[in-house]
C-alpha atoms as a PDB file:
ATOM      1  CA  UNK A   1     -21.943 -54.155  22.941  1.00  0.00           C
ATOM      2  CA  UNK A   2     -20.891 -51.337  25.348  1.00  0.00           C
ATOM      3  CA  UNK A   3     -21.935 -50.431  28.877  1.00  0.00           C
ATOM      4  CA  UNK A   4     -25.670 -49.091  28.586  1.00  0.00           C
ATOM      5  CA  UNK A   5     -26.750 -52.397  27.222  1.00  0.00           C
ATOM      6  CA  UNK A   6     -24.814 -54.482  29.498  1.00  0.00           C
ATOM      7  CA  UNK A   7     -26.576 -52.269  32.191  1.00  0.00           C
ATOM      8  CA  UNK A   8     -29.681 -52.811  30.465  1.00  0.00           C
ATOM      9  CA  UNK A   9     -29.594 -56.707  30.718  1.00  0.00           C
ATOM     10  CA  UNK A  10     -28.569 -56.175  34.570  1.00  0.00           C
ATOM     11  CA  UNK A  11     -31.223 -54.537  36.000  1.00  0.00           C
ATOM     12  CA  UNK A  12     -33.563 -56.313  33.977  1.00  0.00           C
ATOM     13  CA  UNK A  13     -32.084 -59.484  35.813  1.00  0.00           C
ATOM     14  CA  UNK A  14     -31.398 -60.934  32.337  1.00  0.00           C
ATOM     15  CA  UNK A  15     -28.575 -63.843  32.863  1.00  0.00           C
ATOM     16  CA  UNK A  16     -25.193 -63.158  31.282  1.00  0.00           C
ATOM     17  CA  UNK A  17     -23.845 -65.795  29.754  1.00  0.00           C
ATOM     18  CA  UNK A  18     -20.343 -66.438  30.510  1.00  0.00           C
ATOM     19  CA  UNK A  19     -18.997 -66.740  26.657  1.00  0.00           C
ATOM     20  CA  UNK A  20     -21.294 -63.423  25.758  1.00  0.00           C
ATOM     21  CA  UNK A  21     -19.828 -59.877  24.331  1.00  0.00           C
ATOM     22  CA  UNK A  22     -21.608 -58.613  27.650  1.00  0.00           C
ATOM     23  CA  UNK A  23     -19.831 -60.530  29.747  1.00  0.00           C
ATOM     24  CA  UNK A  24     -16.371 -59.211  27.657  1.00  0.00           C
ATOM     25  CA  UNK A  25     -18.029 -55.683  28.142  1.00  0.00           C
ATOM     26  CA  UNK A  26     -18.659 -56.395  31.949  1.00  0.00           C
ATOM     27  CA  UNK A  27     -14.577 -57.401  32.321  1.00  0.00           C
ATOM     28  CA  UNK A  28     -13.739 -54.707  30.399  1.00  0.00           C
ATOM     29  CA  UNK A  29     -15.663 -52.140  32.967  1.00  0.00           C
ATOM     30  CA  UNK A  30     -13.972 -53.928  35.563  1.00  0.00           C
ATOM     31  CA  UNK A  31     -10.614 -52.895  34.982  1.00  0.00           C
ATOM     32  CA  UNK A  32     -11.362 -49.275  35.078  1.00  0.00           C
ATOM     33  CA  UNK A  33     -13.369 -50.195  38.483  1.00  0.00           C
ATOM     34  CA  UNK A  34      -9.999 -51.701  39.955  1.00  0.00           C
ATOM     35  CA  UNK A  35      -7.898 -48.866  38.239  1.00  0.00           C
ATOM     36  CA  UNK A  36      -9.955 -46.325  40.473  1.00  0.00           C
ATOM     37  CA  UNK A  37     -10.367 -48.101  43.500  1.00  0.00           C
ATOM     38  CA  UNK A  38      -6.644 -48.826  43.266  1.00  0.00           C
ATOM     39  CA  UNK A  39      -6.115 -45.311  43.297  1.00  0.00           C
ATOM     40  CA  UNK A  40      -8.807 -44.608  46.014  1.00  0.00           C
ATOM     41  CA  UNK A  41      -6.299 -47.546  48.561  1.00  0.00           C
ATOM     42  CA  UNK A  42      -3.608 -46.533  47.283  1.00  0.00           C
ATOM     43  CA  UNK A  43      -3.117 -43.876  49.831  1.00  0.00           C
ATOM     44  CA  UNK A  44      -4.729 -41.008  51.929  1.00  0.00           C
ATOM     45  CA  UNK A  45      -6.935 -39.066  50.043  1.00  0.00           C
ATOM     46  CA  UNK A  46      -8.960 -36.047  51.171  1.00  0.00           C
ATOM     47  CA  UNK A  47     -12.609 -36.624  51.991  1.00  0.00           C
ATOM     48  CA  UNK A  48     -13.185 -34.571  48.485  1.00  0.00           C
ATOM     49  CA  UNK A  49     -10.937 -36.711  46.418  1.00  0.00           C
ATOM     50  CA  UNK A  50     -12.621 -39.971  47.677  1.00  0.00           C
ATOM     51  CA  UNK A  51     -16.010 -38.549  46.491  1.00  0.00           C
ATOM     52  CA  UNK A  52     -14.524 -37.667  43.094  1.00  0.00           C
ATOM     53  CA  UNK A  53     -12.869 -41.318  42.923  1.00  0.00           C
ATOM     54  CA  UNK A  54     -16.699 -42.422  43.505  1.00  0.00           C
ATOM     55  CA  UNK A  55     -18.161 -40.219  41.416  1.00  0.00           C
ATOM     56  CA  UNK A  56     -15.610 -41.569  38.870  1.00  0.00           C
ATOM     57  CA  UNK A  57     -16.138 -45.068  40.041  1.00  0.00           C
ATOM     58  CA  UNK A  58     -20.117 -45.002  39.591  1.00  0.00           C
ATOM     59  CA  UNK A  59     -20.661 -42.799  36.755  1.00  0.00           C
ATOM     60  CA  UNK A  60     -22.819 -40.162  39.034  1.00  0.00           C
ATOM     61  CA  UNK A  61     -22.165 -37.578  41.084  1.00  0.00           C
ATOM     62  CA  UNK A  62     -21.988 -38.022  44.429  1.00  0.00           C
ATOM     63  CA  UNK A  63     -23.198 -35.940  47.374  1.00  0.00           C
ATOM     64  CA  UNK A  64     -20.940 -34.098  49.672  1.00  0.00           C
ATOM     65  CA  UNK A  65     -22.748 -35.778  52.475  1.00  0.00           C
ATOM     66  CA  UNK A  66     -21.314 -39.000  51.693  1.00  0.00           C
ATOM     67  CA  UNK A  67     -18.295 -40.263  53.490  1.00  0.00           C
ATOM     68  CA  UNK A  68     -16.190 -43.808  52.941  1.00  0.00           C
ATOM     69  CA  UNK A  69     -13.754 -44.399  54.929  1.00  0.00           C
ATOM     70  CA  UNK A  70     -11.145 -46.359  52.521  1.00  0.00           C
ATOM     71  CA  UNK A  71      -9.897 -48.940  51.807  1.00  0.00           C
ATOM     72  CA  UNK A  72     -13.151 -49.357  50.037  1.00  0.00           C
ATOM     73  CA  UNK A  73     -13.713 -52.313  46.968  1.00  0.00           C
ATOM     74  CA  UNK A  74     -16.054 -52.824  44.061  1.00  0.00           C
ATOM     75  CA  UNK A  75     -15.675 -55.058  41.157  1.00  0.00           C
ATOM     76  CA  UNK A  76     -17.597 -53.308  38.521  1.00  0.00           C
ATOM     77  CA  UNK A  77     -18.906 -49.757  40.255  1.00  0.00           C
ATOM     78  CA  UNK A  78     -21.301 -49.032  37.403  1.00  0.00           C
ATOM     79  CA  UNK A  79     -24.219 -50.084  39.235  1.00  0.00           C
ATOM     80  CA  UNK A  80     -23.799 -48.206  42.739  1.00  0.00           C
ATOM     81  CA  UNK A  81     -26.480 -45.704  43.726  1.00  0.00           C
ATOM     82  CA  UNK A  82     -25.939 -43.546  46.653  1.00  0.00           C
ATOM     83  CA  UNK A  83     -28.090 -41.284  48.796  1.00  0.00           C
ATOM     84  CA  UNK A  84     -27.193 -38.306  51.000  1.00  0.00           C
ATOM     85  CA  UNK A  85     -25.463 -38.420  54.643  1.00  0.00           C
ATOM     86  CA  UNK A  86     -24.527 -42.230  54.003  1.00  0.00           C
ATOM     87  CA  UNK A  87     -21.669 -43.324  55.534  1.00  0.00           C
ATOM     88  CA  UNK A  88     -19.314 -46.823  54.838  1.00  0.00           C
ATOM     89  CA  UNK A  89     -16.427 -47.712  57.311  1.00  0.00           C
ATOM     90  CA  UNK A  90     -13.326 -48.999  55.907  1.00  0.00           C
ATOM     91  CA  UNK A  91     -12.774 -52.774  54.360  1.00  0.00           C
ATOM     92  CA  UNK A  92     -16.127 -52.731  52.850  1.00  0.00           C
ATOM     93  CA  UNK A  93     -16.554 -54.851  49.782  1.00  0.00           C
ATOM     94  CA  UNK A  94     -19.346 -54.071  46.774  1.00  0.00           C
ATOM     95  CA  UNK A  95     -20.235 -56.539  43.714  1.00  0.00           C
ATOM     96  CA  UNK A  96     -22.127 -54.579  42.214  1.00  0.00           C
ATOM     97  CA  UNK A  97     -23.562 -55.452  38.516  1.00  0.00           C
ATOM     98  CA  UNK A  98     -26.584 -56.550  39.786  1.00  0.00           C
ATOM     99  CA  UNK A  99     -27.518 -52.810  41.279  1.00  0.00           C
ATOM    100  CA  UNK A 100     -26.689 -51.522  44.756  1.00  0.00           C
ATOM    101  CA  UNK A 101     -28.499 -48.860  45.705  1.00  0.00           C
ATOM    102  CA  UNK A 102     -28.164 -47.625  49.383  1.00  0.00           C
ATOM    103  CA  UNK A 103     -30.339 -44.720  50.498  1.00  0.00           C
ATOM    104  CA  UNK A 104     -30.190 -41.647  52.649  1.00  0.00           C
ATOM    105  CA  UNK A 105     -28.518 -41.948  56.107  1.00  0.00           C
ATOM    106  CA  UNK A 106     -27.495 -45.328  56.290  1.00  0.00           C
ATOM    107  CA  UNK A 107     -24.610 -46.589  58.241  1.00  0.00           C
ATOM    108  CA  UNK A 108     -22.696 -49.488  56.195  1.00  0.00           C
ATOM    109  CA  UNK A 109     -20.196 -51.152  59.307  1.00  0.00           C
ATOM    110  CA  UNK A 110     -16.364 -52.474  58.542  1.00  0.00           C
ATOM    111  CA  UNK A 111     -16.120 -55.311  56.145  1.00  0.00           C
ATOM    112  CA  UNK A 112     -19.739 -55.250  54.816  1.00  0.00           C
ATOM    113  CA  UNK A 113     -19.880 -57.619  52.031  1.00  0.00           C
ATOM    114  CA  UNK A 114     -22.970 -56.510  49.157  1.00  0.00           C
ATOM    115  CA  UNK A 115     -23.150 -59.385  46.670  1.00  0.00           C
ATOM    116  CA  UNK A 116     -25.478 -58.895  43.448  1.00  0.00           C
ATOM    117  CA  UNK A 117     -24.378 -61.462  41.403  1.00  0.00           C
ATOM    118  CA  UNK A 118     -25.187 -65.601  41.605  1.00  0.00           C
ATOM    119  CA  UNK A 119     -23.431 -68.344  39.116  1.00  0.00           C
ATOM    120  CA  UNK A 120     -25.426 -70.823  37.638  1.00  0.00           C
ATOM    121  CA  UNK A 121     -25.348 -73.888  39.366  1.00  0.00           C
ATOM    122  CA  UNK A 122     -24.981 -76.238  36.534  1.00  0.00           C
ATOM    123  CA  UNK A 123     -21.314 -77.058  35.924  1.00  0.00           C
ATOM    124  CA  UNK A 124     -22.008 -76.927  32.592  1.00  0.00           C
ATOM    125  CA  UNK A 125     -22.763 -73.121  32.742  1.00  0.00           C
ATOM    126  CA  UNK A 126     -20.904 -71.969  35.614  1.00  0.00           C
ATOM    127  CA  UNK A 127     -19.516 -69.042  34.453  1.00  0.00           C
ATOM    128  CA  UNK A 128     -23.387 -67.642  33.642  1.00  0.00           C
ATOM    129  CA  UNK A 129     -24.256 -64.625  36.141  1.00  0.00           C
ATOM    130  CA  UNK A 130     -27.683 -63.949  37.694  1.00  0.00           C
ATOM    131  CA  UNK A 131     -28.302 -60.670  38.703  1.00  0.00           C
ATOM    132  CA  UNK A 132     -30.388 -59.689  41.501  1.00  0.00           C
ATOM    133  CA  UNK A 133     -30.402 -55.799  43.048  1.00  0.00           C
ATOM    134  CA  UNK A 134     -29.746 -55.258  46.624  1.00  0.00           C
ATOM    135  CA  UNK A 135     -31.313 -52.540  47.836  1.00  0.00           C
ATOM    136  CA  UNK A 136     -31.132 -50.533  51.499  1.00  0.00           C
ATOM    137  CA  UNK A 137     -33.594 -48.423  52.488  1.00  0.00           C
ATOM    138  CA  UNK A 138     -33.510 -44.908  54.552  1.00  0.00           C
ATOM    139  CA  UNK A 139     -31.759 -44.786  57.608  1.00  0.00           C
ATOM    140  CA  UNK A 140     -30.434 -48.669  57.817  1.00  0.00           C
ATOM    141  CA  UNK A 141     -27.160 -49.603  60.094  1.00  0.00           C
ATOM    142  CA  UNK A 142     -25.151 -52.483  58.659  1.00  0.00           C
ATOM    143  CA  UNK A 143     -23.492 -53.537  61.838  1.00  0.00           C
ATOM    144  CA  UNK A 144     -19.725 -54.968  60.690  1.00  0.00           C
ATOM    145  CA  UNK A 145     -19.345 -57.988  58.622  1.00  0.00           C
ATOM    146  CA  UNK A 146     -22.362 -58.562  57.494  1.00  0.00           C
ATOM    147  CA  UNK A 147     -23.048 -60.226  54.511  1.00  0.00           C
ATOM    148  CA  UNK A 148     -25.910 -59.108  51.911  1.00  0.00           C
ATOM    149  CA  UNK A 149     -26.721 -61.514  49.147  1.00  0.00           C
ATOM    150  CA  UNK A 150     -28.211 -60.602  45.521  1.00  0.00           C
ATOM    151  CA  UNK A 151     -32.220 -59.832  45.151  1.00  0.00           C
ATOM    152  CA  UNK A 152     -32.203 -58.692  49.342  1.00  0.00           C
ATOM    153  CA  UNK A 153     -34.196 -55.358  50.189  1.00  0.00           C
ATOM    154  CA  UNK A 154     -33.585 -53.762  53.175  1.00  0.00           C
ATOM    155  CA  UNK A 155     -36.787 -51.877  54.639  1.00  0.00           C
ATOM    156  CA  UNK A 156     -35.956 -48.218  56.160  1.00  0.00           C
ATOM    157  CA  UNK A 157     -35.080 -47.722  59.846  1.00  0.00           C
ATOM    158  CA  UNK A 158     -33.452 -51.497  59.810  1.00  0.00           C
ATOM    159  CA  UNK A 159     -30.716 -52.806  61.459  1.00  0.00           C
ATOM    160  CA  UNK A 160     -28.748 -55.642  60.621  1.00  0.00           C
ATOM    161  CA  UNK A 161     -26.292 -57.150  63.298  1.00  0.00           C
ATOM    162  CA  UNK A 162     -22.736 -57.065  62.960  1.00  0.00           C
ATOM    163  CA  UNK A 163     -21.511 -60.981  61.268  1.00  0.00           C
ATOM    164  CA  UNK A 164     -25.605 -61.283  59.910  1.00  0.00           C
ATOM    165  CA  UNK A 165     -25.713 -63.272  56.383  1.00  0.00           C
ATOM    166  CA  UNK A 166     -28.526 -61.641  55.251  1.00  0.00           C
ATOM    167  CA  UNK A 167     -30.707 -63.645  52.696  1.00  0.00           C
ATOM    168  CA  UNK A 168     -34.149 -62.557  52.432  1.00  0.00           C
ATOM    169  CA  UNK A 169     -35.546 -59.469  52.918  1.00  0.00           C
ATOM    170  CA  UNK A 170     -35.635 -57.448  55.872  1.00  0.00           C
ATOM    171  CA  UNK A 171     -38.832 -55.647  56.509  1.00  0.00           C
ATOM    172  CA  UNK A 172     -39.113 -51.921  57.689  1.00  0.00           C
ATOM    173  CA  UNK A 173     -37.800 -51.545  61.368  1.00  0.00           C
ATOM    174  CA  UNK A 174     -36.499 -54.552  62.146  1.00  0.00           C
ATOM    175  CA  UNK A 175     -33.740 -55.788  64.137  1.00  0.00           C
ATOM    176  CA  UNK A 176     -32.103 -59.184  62.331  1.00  0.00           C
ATOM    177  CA  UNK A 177     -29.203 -61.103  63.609  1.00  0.00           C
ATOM    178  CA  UNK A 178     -27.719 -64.760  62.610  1.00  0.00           C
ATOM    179  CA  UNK A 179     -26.317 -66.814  59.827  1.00  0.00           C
ATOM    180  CA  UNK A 180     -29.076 -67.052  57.584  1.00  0.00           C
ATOM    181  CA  UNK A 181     -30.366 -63.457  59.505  1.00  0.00           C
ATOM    182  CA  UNK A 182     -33.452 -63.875  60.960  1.00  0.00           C
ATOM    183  CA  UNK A 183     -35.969 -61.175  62.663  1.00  0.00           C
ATOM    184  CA  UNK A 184     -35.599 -60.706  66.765  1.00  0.00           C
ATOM    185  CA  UNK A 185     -37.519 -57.977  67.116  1.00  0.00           C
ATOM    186  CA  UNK A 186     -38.656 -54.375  65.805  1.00  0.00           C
ATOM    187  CA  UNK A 187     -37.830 -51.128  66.785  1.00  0.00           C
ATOM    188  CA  UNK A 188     -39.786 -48.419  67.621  1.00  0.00           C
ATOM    189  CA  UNK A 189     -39.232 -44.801  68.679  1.00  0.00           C
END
C-alpha cells in the first residue's frame, strides 16, 4: 500500500480501519508532515521558503499569492488544496486526510482548527477513521478560533465568526456565529 491508494480510499470517504496497511501508510506520511512543518516553526523563514515548505508539505505547488503566517500545523498535509491570494494567520491547525481544500481569497483567522477525520464510535473500533472533506469556498473569512468539523462546505463570500464550531454547512453569503454555528444573517453588497 503506498500513498495514492491511501488517498484513494480518503476522498472516496472509505473508513480506514485502524489495524489496516493504510492506516500504517497514513502514519508513515505523517512523519514527513511533522518533519516539514517542524522545519516550517522551527524558525523565521522567508515568505518564499514557507511556500516551498507547503509545496513540500502538500505535494503541489503552491501559488505565490499564498501567505501563512507560521507557526502553522497539519498532521498528514497530503490532502491540502489551496487557491490563489489565500491567506492563514499564525497557530492555525489542519487534519487533513479527509481533504481540505480552501479556495481563492479566503481569510483563515489565528488558531483555526480544520478537522477531516471522525473515530468510530464503537469502543470496539475506535481507532477506525471516517473521512469527510471540508471544503471553503471563494472569498470566505474564518474569523479566529473557529472550529470546522469533517464533511462541512463553506459557500463563497461566507463568514464564519471568530470561536464558531462549525458543523453543518454554511450556505453562500452567510454570516454564522455560535457553538454549534448557526446562520444570523446574509450579506449582501
Amino acid at each position: 500500500m503506498e500513498l495514492a491508494d491511501l488517498l484513494e480510499e480518503l476522498n472516496a470517504g472509505h473508513t480506514i480501519t485502524g489495524d489496516s496497511p493504510l492506516h500504517e501508510v497514513m502514519h508513515r506520511v505523517s512523519q514527513d508532515a511533522l518533519r516539514i512543518t517542524g522545519e516550517l516553526n522551527g524558525g523565521y523563514q522567508e515568505p518564499a521558503r514557507i511556500r516551498e515548505l507547503l509545496a513540500q508539505l502538500t505535494g503541489k505547488p503552491v501559488d505565490e499569492s499564498v501567505t501563512v503566517f507560521p507557526p502553522f500545523y497539519s498532521d498528514f498535509g497530503k490532502n491540502i488544496s489551496l487557491g490563489e491570494r489565500i491567506f492563514i494567520n499564525s497557530g492555525c491547525k489542519f487534519q487533513d486526510q479527509g481533504g481540505v481544500v480552501i479556495g481563492d481569497d479566503c481569510l483563515i483567522g489565528h488558531n483555526v482548527v480544520i478537522a477531516t477525520l471522525n473515530h468510530d464510535l464503537m469502543p470496539s473500533r475506535r481507532a477506525d477513521m471516517h473521512p469527510a472533506p471540508v471544503v471553503i469556498g471563494r472569498n470566505v473569512w474564518i474569523g479566529a478560533n473557529a472550529t470546522i468539523l469533517p464533511g462541512v462546505t463553506i459557500g463563497d463570500d461566507a463568514v464564519v465568526a471568530a470561536a464558531s464550531v462549525v458543523t453543518k454547512d454554511v450556505p453562500q453569503s452567510a454570516i454564522v456565529v455560535g457553538s454549534p454555528a448557526q446562520v444570523v444573517r446574509s450579506l449582501t453588497d
